[in-house]
PDB file of N, CA and C in Angstrom:
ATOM      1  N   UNK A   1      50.236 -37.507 -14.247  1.00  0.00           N
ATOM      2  CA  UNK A   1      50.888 -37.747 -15.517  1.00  0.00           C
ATOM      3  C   UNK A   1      50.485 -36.666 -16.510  1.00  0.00           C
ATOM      4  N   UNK A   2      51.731 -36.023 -16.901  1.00  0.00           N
ATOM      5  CA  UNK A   2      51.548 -35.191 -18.363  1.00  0.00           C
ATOM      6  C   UNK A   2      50.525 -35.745 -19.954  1.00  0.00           C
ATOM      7  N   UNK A   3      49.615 -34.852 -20.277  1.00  0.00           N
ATOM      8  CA  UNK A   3      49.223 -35.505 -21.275  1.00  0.00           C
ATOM      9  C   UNK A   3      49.102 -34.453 -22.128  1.00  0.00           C
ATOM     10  N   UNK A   4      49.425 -35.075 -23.526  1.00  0.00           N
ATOM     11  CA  UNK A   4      49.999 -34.183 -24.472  1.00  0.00           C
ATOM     12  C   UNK A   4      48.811 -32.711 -24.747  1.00  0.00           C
ATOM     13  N   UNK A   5      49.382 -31.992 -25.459  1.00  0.00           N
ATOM     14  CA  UNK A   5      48.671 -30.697 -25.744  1.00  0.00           C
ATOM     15  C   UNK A   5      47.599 -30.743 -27.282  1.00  0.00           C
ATOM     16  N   UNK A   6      48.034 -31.869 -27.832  1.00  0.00           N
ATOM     17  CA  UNK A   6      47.618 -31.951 -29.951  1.00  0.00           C
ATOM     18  C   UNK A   6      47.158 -30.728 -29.804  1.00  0.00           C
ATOM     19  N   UNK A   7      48.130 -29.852 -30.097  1.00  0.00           N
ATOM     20  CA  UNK A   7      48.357 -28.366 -30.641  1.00  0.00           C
ATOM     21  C   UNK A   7      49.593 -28.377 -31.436  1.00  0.00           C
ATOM     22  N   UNK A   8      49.855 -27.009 -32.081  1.00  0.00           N
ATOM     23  CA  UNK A   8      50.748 -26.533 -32.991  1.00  0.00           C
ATOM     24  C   UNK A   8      51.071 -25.666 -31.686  1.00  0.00           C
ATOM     25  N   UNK A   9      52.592 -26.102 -31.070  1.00  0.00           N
ATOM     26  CA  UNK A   9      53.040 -25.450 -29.933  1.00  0.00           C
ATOM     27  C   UNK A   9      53.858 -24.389 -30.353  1.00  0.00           C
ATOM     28  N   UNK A  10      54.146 -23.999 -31.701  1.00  0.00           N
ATOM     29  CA  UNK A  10      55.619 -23.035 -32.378  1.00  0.00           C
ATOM     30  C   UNK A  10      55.305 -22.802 -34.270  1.00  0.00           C
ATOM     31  N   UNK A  11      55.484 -21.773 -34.509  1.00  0.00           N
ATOM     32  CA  UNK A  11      55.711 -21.948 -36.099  1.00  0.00           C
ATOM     33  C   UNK A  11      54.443 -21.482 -36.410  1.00  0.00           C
ATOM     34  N   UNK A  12      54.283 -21.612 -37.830  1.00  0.00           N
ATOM     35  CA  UNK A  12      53.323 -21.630 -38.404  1.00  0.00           C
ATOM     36  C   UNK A  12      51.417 -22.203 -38.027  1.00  0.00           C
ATOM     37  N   UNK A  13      50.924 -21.860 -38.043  1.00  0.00           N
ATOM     38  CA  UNK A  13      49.644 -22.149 -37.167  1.00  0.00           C
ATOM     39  C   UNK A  13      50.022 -22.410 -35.540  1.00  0.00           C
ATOM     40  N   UNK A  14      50.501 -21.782 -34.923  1.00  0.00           N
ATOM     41  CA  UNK A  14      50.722 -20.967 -33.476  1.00  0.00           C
ATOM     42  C   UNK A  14      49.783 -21.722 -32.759  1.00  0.00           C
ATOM     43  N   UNK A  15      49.607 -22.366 -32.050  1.00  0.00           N
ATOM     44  CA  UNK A  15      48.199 -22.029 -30.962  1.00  0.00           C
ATOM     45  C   UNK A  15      46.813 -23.194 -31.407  1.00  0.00           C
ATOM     46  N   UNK A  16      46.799 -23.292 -33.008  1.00  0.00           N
ATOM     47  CA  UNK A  16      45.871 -24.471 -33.744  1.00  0.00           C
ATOM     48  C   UNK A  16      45.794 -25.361 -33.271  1.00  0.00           C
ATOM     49  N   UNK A  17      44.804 -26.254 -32.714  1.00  0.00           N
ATOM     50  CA  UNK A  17      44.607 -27.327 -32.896  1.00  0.00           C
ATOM     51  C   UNK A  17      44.858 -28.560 -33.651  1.00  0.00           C
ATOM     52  N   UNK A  18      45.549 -29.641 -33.229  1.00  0.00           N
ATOM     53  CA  UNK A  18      45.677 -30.474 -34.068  1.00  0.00           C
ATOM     54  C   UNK A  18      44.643 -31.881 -33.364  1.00  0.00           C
ATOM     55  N   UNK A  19      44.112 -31.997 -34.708  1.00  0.00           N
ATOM     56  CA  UNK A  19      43.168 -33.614 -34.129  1.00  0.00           C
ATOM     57  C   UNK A  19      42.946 -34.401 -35.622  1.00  0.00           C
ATOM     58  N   UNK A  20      42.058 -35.219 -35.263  1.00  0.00           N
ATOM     59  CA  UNK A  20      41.512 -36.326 -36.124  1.00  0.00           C
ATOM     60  C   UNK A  20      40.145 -36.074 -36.771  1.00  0.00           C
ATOM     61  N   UNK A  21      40.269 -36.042 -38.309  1.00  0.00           N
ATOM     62  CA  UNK A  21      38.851 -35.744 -38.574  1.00  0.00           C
ATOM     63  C   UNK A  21      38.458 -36.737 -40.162  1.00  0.00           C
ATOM     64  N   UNK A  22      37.845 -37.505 -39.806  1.00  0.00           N
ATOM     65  CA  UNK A  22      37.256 -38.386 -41.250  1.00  0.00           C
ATOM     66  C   UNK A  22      38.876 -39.249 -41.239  1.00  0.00           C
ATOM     67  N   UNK A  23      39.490 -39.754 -40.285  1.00  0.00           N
ATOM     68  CA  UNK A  23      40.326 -40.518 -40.706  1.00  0.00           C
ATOM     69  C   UNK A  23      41.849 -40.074 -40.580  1.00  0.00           C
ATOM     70  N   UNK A  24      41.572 -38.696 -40.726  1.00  0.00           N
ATOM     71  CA  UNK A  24      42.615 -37.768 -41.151  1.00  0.00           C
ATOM     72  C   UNK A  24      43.033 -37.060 -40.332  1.00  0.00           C
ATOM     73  N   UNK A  25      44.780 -36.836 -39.923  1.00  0.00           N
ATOM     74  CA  UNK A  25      45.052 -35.666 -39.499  1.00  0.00           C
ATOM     75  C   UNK A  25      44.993 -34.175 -39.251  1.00  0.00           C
ATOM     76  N   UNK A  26      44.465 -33.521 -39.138  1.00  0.00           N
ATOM     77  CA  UNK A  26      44.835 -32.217 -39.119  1.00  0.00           C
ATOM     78  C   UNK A  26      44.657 -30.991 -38.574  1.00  0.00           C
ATOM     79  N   UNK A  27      44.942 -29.866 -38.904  1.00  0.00           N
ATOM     80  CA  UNK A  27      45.228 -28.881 -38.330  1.00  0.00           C
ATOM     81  C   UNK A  27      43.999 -28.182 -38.073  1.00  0.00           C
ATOM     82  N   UNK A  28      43.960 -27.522 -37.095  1.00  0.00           N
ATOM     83  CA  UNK A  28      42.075 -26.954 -37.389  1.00  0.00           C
ATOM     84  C   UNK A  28      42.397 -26.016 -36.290  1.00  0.00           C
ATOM     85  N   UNK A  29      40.737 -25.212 -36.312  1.00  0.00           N
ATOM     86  CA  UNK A  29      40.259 -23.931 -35.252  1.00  0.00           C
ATOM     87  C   UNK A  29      39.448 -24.179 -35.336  1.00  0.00           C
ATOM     88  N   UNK A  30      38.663 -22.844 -35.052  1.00  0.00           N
ATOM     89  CA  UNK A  30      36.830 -23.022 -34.899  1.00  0.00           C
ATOM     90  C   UNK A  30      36.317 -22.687 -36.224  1.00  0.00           C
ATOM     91  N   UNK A  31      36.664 -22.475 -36.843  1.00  0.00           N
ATOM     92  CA  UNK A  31      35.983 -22.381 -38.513  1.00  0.00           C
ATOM     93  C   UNK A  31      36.048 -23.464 -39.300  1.00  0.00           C
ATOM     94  N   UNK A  32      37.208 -24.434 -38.738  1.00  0.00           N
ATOM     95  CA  UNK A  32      37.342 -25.469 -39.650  1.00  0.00           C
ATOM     96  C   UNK A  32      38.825 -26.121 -39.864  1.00  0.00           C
ATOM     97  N   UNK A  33      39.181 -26.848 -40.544  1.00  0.00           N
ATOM     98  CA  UNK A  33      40.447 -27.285 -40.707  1.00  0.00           C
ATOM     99  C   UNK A  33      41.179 -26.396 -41.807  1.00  0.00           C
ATOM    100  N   UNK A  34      42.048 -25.881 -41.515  1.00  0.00           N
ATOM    101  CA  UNK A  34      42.839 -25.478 -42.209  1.00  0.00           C
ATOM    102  C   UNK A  34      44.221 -26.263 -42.726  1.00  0.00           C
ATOM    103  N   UNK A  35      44.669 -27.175 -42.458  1.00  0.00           N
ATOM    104  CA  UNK A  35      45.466 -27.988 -43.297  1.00  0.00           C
ATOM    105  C   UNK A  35      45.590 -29.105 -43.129  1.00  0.00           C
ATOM    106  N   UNK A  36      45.314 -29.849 -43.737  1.00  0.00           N
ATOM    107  CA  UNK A  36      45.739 -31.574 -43.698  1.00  0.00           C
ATOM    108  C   UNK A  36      46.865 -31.905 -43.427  1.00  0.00           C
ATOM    109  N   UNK A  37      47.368 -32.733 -42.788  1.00  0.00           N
ATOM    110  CA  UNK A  37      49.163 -33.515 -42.319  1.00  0.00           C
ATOM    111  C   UNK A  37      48.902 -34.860 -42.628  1.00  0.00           C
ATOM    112  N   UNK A  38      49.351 -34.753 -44.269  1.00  0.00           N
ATOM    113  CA  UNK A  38      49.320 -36.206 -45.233  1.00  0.00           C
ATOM    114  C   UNK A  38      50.836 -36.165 -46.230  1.00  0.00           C
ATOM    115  N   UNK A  39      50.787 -37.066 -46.746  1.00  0.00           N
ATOM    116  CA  UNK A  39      52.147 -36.859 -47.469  1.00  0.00           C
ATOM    117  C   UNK A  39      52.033 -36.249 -48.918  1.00  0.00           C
ATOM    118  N   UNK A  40      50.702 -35.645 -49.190  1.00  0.00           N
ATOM    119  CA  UNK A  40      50.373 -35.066 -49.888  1.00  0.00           C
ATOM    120  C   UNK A  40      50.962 -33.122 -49.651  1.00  0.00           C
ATOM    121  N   UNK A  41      50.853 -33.182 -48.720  1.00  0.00           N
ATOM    122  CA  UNK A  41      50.998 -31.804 -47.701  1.00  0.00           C
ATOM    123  C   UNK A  41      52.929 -31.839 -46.978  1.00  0.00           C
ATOM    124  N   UNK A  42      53.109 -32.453 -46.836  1.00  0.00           N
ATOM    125  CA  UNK A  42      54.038 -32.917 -45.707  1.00  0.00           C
ATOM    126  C   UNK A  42      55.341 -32.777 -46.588  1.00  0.00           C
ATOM    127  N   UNK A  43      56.668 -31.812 -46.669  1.00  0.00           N
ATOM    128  CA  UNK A  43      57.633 -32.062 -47.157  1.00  0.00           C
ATOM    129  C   UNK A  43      58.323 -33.203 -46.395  1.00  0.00           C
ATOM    130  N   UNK A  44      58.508 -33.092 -45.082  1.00  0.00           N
ATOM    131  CA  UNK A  44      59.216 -34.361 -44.885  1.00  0.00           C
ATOM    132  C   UNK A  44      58.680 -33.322 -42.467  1.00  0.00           C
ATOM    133  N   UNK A  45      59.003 -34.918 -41.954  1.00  0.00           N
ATOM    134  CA  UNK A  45      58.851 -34.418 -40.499  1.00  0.00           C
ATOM    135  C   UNK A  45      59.719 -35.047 -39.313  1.00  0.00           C
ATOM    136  N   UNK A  46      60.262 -34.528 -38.307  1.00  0.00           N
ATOM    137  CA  UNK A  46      61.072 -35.188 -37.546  1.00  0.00           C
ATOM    138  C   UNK A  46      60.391 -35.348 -36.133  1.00  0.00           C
ATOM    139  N   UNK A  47      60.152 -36.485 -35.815  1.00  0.00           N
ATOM    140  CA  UNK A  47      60.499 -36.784 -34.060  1.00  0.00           C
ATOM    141  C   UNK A  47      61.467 -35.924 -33.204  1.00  0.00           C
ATOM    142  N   UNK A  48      61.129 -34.907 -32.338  1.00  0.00           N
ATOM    143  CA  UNK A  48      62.203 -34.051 -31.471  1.00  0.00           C
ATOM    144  C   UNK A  48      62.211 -35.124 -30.571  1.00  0.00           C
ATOM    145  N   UNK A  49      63.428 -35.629 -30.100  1.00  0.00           N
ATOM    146  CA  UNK A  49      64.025 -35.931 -28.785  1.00  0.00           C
ATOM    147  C   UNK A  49      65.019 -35.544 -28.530  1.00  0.00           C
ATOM    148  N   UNK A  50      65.553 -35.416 -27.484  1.00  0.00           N
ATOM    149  CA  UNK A  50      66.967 -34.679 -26.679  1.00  0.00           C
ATOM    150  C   UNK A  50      67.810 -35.196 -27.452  1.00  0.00           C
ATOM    151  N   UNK A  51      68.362 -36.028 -27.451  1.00  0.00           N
ATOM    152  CA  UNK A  51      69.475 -36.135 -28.807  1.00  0.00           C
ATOM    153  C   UNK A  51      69.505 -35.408 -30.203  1.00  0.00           C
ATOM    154  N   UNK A  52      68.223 -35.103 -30.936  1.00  0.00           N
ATOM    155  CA  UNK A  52      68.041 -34.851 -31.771  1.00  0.00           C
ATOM    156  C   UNK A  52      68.069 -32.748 -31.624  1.00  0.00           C
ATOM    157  N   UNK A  53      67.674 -32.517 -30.425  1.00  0.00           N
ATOM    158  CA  UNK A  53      67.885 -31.228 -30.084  1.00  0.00           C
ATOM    159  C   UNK A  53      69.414 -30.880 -29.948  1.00  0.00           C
ATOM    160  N   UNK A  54      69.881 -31.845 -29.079  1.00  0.00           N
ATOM    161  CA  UNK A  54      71.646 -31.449 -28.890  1.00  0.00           C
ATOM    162  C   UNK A  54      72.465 -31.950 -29.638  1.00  0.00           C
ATOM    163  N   UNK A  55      72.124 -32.692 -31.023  1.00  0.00           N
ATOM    164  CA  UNK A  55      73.275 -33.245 -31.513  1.00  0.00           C
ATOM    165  C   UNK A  55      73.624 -31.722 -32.849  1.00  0.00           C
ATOM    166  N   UNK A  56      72.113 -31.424 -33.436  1.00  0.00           N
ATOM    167  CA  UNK A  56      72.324 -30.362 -34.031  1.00  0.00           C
ATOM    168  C   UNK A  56      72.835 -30.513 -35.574  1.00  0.00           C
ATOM    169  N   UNK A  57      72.597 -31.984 -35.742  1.00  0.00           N
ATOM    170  CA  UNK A  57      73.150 -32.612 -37.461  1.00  0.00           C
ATOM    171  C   UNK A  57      71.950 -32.604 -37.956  1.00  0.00           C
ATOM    172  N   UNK A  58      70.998 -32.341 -37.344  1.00  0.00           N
ATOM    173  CA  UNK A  58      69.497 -33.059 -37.750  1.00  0.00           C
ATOM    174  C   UNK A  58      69.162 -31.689 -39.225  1.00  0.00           C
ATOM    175  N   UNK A  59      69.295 -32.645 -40.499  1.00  0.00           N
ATOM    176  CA  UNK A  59      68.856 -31.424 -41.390  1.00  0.00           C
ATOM    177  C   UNK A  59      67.812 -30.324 -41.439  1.00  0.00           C
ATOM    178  N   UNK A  60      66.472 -30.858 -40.944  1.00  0.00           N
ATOM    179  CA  UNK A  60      64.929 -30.164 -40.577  1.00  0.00           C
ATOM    180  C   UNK A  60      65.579 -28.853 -39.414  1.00  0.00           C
ATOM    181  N   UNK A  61      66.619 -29.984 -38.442  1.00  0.00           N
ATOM    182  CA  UNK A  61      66.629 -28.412 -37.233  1.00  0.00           C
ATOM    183  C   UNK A  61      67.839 -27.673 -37.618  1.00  0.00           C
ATOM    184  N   UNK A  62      68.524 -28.014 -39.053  1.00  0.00           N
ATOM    185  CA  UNK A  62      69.360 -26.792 -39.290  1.00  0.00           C
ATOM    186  C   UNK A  62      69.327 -25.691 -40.310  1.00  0.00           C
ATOM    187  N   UNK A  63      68.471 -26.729 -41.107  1.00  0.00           N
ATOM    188  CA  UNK A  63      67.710 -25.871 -42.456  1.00  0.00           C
ATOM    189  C   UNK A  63      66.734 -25.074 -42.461  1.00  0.00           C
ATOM    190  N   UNK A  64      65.710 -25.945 -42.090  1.00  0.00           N
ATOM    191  CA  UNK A  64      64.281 -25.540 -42.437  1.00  0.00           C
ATOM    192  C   UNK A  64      63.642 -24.730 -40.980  1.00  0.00           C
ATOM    193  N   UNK A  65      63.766 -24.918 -39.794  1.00  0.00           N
ATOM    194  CA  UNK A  65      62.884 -25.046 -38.905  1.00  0.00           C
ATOM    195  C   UNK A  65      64.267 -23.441 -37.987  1.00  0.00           C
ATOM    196  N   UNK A  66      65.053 -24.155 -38.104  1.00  0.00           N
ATOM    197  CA  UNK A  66      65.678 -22.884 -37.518  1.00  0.00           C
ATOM    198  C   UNK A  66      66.111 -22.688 -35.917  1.00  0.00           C
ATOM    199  N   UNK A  67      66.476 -21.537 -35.488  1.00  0.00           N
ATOM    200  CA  UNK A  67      65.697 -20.878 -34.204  1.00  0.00           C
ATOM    201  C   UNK A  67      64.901 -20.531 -34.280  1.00  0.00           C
ATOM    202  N   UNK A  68      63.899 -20.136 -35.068  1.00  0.00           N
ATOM    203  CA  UNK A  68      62.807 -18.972 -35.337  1.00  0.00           C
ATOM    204  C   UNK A  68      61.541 -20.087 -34.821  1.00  0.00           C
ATOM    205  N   UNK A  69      61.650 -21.218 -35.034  1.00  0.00           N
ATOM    206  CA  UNK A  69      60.473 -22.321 -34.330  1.00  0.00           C
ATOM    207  C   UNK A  69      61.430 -22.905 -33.315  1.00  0.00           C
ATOM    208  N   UNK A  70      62.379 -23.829 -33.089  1.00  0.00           N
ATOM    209  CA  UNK A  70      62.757 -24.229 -32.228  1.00  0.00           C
ATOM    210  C   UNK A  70      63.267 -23.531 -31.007  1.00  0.00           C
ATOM    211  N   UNK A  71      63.645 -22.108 -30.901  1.00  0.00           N
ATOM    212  CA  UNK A  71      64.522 -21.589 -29.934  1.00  0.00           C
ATOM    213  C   UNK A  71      63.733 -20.802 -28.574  1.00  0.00           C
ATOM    214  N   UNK A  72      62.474 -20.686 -28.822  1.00  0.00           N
ATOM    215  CA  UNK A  72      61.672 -20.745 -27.787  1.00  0.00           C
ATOM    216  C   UNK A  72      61.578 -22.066 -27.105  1.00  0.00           C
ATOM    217  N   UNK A  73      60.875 -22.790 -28.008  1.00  0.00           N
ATOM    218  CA  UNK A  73      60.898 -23.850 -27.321  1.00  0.00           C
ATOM    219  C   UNK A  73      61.689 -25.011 -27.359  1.00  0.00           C
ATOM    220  N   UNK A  74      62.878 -24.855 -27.294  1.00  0.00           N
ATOM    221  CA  UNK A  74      63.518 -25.600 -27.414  1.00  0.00           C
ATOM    222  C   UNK A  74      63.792 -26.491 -26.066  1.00  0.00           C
ATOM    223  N   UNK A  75      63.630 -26.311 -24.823  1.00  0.00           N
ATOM    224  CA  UNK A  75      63.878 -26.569 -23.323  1.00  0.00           C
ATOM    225  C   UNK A  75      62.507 -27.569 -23.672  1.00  0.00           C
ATOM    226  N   UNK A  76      61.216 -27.333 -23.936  1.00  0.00           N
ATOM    227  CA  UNK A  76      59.950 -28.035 -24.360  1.00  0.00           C
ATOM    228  C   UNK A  76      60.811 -29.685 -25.160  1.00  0.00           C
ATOM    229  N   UNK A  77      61.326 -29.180 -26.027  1.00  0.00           N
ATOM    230  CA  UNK A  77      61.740 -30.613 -26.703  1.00  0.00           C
ATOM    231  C   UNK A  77      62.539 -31.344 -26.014  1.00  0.00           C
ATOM    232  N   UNK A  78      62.846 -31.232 -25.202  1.00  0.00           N
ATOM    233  CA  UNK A  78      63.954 -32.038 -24.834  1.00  0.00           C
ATOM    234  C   UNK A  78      63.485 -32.544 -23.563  1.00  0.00           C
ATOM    235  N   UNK A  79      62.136 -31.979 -22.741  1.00  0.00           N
ATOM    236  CA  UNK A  79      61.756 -32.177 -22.031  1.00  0.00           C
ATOM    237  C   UNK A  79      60.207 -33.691 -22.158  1.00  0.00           C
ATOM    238  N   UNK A  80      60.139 -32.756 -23.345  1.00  0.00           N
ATOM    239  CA  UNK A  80      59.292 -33.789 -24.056  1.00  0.00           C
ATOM    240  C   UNK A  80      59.202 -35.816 -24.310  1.00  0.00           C
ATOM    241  N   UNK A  81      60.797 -35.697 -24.413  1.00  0.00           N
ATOM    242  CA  UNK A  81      61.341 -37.014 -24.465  1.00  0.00           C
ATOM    243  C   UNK A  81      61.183 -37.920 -23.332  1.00  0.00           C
ATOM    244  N   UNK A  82      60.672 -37.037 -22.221  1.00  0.00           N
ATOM    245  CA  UNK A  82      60.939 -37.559 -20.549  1.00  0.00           C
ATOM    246  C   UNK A  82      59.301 -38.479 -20.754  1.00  0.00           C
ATOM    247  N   UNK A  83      58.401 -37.852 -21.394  1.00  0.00           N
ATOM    248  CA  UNK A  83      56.848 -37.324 -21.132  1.00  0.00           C
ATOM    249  C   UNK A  83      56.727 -38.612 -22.147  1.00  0.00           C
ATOM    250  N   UNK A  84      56.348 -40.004 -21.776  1.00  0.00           N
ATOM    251  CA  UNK A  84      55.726 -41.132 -22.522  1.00  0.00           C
ATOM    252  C   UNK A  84      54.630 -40.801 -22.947  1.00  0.00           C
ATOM    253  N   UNK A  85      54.383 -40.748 -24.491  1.00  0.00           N
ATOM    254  CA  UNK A  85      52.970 -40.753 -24.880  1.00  0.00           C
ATOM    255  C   UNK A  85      53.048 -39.704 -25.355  1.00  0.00           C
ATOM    256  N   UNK A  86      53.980 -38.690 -25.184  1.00  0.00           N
ATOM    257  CA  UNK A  86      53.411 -37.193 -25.947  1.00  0.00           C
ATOM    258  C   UNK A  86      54.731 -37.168 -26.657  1.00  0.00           C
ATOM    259  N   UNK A  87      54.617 -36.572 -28.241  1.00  0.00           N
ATOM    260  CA  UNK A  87      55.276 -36.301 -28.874  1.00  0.00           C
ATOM    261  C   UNK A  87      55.715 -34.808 -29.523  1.00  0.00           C
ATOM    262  N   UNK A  88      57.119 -34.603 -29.215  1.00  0.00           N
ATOM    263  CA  UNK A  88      57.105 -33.235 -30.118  1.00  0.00           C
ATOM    264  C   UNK A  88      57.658 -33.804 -31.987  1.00  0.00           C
ATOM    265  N   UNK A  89      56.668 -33.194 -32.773  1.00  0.00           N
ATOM    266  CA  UNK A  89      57.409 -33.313 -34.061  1.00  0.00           C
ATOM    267  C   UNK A  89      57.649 -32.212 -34.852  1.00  0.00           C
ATOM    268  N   UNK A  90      58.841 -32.206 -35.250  1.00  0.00           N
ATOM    269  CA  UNK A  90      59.203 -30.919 -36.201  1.00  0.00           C
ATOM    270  C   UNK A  90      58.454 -31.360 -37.895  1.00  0.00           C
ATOM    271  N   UNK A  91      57.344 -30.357 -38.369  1.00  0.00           N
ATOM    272  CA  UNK A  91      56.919 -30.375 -39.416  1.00  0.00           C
ATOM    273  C   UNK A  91      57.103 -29.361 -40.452  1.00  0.00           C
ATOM    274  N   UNK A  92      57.731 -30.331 -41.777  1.00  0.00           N
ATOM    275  CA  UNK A  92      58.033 -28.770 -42.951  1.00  0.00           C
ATOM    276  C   UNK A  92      57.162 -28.885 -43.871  1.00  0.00           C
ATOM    277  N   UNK A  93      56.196 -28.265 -44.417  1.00  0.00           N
ATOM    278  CA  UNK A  93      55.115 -28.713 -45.139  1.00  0.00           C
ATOM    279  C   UNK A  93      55.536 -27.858 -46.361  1.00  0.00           C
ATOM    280  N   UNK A  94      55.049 -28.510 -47.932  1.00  0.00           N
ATOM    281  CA  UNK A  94      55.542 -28.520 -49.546  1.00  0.00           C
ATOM    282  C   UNK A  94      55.049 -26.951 -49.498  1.00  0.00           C
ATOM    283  N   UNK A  95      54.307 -26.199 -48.711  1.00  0.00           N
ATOM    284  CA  UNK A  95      54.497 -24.628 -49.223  1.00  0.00           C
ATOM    285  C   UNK A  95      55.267 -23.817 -48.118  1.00  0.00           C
ATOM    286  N   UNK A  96      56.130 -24.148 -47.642  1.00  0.00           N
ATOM    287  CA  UNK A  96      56.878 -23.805 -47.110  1.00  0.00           C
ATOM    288  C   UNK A  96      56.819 -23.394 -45.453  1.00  0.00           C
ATOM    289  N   UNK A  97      55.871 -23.864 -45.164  1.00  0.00           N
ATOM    290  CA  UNK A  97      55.447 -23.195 -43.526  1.00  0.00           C
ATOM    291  C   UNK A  97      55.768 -24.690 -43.035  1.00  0.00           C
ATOM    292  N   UNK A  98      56.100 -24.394 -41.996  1.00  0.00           N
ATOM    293  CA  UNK A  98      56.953 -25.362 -40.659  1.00  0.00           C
ATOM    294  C   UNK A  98      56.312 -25.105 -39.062  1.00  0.00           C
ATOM    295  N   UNK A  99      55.761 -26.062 -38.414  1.00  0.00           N
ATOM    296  CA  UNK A  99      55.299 -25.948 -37.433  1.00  0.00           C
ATOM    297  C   UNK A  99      55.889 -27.143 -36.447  1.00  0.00           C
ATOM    298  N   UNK A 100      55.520 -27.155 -35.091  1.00  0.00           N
ATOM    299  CA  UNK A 100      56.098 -27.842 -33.873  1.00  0.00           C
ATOM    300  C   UNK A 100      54.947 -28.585 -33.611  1.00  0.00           C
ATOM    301  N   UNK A 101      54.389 -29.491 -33.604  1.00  0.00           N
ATOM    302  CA  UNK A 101      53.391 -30.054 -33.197  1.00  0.00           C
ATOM    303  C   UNK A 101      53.901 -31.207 -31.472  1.00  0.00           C
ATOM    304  N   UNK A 102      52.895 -30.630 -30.753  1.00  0.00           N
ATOM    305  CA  UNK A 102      53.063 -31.613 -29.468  1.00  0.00           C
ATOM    306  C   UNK A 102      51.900 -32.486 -30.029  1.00  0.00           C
ATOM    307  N   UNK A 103      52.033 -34.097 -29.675  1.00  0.00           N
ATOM    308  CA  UNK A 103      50.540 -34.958 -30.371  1.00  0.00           C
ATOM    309  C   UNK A 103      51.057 -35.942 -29.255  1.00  0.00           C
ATOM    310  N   UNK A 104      50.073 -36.807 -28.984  1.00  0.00           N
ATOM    311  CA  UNK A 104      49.493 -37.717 -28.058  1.00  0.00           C
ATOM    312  C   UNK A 104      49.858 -39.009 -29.056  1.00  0.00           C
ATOM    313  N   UNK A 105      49.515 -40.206 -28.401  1.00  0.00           N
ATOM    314  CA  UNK A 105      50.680 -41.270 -28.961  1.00  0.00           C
ATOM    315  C   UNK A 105      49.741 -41.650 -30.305  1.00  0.00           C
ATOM    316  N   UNK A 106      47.966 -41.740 -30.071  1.00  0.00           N
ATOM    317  CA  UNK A 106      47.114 -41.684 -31.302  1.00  0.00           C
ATOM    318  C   UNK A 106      47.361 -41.197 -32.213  1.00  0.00           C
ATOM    319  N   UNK A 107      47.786 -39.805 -32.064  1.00  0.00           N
ATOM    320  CA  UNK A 107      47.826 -38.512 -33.131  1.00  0.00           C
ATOM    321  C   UNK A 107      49.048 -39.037 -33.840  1.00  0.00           C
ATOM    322  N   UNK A 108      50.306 -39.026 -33.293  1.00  0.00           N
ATOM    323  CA  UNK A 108      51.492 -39.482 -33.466  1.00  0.00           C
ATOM    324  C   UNK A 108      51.512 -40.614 -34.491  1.00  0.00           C
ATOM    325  N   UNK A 109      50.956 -41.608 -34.049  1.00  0.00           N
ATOM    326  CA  UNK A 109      50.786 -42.776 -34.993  1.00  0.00           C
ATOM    327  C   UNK A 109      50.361 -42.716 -36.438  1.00  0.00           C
ATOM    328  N   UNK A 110      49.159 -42.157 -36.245  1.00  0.00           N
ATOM    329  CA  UNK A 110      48.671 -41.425 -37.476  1.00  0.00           C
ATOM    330  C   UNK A 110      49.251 -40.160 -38.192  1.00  0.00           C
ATOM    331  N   UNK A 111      49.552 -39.626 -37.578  1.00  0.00           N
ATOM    332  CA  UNK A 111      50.955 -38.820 -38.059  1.00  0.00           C
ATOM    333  C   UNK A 111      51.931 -39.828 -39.142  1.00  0.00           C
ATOM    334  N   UNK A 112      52.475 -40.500 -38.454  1.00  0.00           N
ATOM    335  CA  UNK A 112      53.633 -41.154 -39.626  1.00  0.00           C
ATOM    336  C   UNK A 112      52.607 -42.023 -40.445  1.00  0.00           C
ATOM    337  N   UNK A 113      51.767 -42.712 -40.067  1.00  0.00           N
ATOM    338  CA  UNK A 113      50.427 -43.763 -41.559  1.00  0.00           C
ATOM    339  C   UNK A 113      50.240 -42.787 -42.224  1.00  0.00           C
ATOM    340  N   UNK A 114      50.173 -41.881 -42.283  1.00  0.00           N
ATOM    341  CA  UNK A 114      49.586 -40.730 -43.555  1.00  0.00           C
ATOM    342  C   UNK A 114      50.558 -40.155 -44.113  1.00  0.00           C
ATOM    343  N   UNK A 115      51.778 -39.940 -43.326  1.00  0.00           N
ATOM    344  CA  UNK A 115      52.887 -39.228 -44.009  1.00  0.00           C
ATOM    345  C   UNK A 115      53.968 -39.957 -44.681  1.00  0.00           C
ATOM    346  N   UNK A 116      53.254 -41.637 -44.510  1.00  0.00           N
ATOM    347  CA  UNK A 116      54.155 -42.709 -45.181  1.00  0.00           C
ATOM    348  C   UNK A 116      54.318 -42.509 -47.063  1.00  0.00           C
TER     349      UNK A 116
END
């Protein structure tokens, strides 16, 4: 069984780590966290599933996020939907950087409680 990556798979923080720290979401490396994923931070974020890849109405994947994050990996999202427990989410954060996060069903959860 596939188990998720909690990384920043596309976009903005590339390659980062995403985990849990004091409660909290977020983004990190080896120096430290570099951004929180709260609704303090968070312009708004979408759940990728195959519908949401091929229907193509989805405002986040026509506005904000683009090809420039989705079009690599775009075969990833849709594949993703198959994979119980792992989530791809499209994230646009209030200073303007947008990232792909793959998260595990924990991460995920806490993902939307903080971004409520």
């Amino acid at each position: 069984m596939a188990s998720a990556k909690n990384k920043v798979i596309a976009g903005d923080y590339e390659g980062k780590s995403v985990g849990e720290q004091f409660g909290e979401i977020v983004i990190k490396d080896i120096t430290g966290i570099l951004k929180p994923i709260n609704d303090a931070t968070v312009e708004n974020y979408e759940l990728i599933t195959d519908e949401v890849r091929k229907s193509g109405t989805s405002a986040i994947l026509r506005g904000s996020l683009g090809a420039v994050v989705l079009g690599p990996v775009g075969i990833l999202a849709g594949l993703s939907a198959k994979n119980k427990g792992i989530y791809q989410v499209a994230v646009q954060f209030k200073d303007e950087k947008k990232s792909l996060l793959e998260l595990d069903d924990k991460l995920y959860k806490l993902l939307v409680k903080k971004c409520f």
